[in-house]
Protein backbone atom coordinates (compact mmCIF):
# COMPACT_ATOMS: atom_id res chain seq x y z
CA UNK A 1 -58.85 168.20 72.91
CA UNK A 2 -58.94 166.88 76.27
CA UNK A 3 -60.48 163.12 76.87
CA UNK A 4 -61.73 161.98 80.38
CA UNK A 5 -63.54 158.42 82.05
CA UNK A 6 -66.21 159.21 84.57
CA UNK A 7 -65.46 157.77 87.98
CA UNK A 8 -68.33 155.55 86.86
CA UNK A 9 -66.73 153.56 84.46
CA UNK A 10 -64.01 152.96 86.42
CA UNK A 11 -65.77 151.40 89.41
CA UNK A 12 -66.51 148.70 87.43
CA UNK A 13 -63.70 148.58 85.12
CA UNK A 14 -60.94 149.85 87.81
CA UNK A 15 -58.08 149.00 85.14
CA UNK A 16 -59.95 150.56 81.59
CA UNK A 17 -57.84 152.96 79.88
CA UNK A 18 -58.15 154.90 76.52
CA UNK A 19 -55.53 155.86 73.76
CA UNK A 20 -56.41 159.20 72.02
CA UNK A 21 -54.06 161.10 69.52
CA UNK A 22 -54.83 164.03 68.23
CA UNK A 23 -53.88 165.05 64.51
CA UNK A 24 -53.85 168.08 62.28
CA UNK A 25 -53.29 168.96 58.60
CA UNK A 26 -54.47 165.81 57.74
CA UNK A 27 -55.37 165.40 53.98
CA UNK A 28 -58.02 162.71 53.14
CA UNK A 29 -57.75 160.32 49.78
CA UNK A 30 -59.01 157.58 48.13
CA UNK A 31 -56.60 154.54 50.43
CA UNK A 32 -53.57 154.34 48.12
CA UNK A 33 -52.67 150.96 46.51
CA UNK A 34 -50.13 149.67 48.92
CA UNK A 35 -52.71 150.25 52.03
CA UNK A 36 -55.81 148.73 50.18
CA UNK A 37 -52.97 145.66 49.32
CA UNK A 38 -52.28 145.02 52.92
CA UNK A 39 -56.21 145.38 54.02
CA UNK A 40 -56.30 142.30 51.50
CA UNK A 41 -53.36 140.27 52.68
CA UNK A 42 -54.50 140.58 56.30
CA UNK A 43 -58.19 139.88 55.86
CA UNK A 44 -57.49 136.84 53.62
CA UNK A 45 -55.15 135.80 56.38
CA UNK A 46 -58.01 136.67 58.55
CA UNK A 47 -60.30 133.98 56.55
CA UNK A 48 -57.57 131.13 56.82
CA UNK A 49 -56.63 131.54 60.47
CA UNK A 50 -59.88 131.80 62.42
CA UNK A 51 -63.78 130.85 61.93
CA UNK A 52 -66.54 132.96 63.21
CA UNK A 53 -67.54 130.24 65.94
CA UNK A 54 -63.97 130.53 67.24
CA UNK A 55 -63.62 134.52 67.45
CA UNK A 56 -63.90 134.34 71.35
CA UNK A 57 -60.28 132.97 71.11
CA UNK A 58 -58.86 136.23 69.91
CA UNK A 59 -57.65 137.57 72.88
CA UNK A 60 -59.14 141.31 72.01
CA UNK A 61 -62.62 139.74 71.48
CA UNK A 62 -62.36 137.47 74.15
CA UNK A 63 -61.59 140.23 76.73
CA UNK A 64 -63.75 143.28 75.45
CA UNK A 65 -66.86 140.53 75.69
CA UNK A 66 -65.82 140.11 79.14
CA UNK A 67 -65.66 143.74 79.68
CA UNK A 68 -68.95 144.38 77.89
CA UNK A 69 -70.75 142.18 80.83
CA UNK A 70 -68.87 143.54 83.85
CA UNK A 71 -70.50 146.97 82.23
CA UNK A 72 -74.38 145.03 82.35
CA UNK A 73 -74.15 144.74 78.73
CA UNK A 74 -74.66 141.53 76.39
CA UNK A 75 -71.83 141.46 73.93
CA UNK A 76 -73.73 139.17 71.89
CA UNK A 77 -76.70 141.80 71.06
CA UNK A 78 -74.26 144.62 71.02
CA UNK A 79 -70.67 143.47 70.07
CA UNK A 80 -67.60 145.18 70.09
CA UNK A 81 -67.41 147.15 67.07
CA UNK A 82 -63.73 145.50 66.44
CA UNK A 83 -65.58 141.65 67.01
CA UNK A 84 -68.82 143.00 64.66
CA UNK A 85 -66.34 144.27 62.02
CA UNK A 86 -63.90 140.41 62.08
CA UNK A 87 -67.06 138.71 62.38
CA UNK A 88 -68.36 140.30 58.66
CA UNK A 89 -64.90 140.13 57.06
CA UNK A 90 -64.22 135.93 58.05
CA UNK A 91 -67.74 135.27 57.04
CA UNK A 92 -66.61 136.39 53.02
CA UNK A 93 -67.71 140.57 53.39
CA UNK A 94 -65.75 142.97 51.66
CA UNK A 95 -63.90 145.41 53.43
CA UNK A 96 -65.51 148.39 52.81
CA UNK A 97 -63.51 151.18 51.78
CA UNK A 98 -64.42 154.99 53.18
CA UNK A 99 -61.23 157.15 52.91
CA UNK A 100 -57.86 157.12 53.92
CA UNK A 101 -58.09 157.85 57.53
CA UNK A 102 -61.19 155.74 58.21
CA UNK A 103 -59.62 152.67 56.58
CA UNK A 104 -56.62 152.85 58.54
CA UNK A 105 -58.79 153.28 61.79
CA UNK A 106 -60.74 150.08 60.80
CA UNK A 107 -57.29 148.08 59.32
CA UNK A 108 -56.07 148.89 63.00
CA UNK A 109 -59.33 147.81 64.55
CA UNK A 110 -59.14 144.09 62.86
CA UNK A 111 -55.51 144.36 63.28
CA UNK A 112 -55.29 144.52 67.51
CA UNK A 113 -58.71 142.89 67.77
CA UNK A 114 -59.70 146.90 69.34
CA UNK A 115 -62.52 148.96 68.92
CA UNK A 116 -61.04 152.15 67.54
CA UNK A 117 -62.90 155.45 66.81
CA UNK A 118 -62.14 158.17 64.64
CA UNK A 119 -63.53 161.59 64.65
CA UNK A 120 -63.61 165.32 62.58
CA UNK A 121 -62.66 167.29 65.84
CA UNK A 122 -64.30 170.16 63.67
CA UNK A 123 -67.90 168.77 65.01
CA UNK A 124 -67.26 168.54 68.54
CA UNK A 125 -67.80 171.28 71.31
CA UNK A 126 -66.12 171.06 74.37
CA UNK A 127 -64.36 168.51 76.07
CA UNK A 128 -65.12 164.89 75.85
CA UNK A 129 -65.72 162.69 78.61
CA UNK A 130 -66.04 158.63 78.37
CA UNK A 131 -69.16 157.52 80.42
CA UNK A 132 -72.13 154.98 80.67
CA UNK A 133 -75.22 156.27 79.16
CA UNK A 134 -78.46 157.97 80.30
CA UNK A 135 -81.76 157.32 79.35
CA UNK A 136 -81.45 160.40 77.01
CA UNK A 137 -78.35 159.38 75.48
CA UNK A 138 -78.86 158.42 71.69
CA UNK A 139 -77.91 158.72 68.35
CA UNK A 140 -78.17 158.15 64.80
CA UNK A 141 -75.19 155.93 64.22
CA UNK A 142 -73.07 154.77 61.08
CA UNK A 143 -75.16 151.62 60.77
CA UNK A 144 -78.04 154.08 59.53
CA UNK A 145 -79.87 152.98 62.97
CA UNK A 146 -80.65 155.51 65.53
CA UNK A 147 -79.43 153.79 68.72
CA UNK A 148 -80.20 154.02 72.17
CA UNK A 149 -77.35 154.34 75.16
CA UNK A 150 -78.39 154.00 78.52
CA UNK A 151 -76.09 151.58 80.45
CA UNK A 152 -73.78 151.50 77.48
CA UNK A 153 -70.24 152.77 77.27
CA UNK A 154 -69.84 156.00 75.23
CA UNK A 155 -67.87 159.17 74.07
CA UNK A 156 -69.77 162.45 74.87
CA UNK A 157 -69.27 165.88 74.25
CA UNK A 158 -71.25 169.18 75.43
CA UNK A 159 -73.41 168.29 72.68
CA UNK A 160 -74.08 164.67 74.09
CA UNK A 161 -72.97 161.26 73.01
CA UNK A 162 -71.40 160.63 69.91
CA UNK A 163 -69.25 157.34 69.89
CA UNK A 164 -68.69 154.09 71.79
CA UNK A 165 -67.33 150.97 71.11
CA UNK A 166 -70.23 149.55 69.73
CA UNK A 167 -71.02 151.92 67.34
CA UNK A 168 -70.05 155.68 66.35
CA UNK A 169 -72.36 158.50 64.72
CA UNK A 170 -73.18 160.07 61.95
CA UNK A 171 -72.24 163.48 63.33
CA UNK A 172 -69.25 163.40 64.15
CA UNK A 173 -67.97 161.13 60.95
CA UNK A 174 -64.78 161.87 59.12
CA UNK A 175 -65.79 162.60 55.35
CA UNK A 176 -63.85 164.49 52.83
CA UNK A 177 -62.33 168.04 53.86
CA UNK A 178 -62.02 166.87 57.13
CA UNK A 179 -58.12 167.86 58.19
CA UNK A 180 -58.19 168.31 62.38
CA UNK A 181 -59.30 164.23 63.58
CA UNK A 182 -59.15 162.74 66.90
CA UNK A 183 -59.04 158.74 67.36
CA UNK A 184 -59.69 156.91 70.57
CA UNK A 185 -58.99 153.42 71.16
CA UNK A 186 -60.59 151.70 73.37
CA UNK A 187 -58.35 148.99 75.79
CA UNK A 188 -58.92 145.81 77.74
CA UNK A 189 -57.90 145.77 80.89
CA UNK A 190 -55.91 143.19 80.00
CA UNK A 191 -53.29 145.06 78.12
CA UNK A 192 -50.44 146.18 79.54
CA UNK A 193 -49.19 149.89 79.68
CA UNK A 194 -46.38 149.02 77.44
CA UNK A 195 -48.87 147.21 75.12
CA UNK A 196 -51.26 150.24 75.23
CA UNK A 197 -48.31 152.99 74.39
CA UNK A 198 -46.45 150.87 71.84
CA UNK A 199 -50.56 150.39 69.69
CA UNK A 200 -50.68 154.35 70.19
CA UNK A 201 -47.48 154.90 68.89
CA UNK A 202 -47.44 152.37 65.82
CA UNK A 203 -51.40 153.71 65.07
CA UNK A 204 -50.28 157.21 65.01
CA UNK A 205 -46.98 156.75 62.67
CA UNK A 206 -49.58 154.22 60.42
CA UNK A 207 -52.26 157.16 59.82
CA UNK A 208 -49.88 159.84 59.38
CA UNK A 209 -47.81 157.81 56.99
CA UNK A 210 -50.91 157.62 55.03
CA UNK A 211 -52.93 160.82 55.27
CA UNK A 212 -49.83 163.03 56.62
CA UNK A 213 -50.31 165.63 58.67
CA UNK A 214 -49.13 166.51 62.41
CA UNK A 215 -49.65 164.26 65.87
CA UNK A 216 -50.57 166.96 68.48
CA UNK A 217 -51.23 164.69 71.32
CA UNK A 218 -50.56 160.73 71.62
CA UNK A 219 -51.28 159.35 75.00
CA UNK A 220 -53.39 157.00 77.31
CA UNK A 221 -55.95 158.05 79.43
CA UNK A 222 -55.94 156.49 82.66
CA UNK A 223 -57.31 155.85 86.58
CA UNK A 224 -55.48 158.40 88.62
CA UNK A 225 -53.68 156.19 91.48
């Protein structure tokens, strides 16, 4: 599955980049003990190290709100989906548990302070491209919200948008039987490109350990120099 950035995210965030790994033969579970243990460990960690008025000093949320208004959009009406996701878990939410591969996704997301995606490749057509959003971009997201996209950054496919880091849909979810999966993670441009290649590798080896299966492609996607 190939992944591209329009030329017009890049003119105003010359130095994004994405990770995206491709898996097969995954096979889905309930999250086994040991990964639902260290979910706990980290997010009570979470709760002792930081407040919610003191996010913005995570480096991850500090920089993807900076990104978010160099893109024309106000990260406090639509936050990351990594700074939404913190932001529920310090304030006393559970974690809430989906399946094996989505839990590792979101573990990751809290983890790097990164708004991660993860997708059943089985219900996309096409290539995907990462671009702003039209007027007739829209969809009905996870949040059980149908949200609109214009200006906003996003994941499309021949069928139209289908993920940002904001919020992902309900189309494109990873539910049960679902064994070909592609995850994007979404960069600062503050990271560096060994930053961005060691979180690929050490997200890749996490969700495989878990759900095994195949990688078929880890890389980042990047401006062309």
């Amino acid at each position: 599955m190939k992944v591209t950035i329009s030329p017009d995210v890049f003119d105003k965030l010359p130095d994004f980049s994405l990770g995206v790994i491709h898996y097969s033969d995954i096979a889905l579970s309930e999250s086994p003990k040991m990964l639902r243990g260290r979910i706990n460990l980290f997010v009570e960690s979470l709760r002792i190290e930081h407040e919610p008025a003191k996010l913005t000093e995570i480096e991850g949320i500090r920089e993807w709100r900076a990104a978010f208004k160099r893109l024309g959009i106000d990260p406090s009406r639509y936050r990351p989906s990594s700074e939404a996701l913190l932001r529920r878990l310090i304030q006393g939410n559970p974690f809430h548990l989906v399946n094996s591969a989505v839990d590792v996704n979101n573990f990751l997301s809290i983890h790097y302070a990164l708004p991660y995606g993860i997708y059943d490749l089985s219900k996309l057509s096409g290539q995907v491209v990462c671009r702003l959003g039209t007027e007739t971009d829209a969809y009905e997201a996870l949040n059980g919200r149908e949200v609109q996209m214009k200006g906003k950054l996003l994941l499309a496919d021949e069928e139209g948008a289908f993920g940002s880091p904001i919020v992902d849909s309900v189309r494109t979810s990873v539910k049960d039987g679902a064994s070909q999966l592609l995850q994007v993670i979404f960069f600062h441009p503050m990271l560096s490109v060994k930053q961005q290649d060691e979180i690929i590798g050490s997200t890749a080896r996490m969700l495989t350990e878990i759900n095994g299966g195949e990688v078929v492609f880890a890389d980042a996607v990047r401006a062309i120099s």
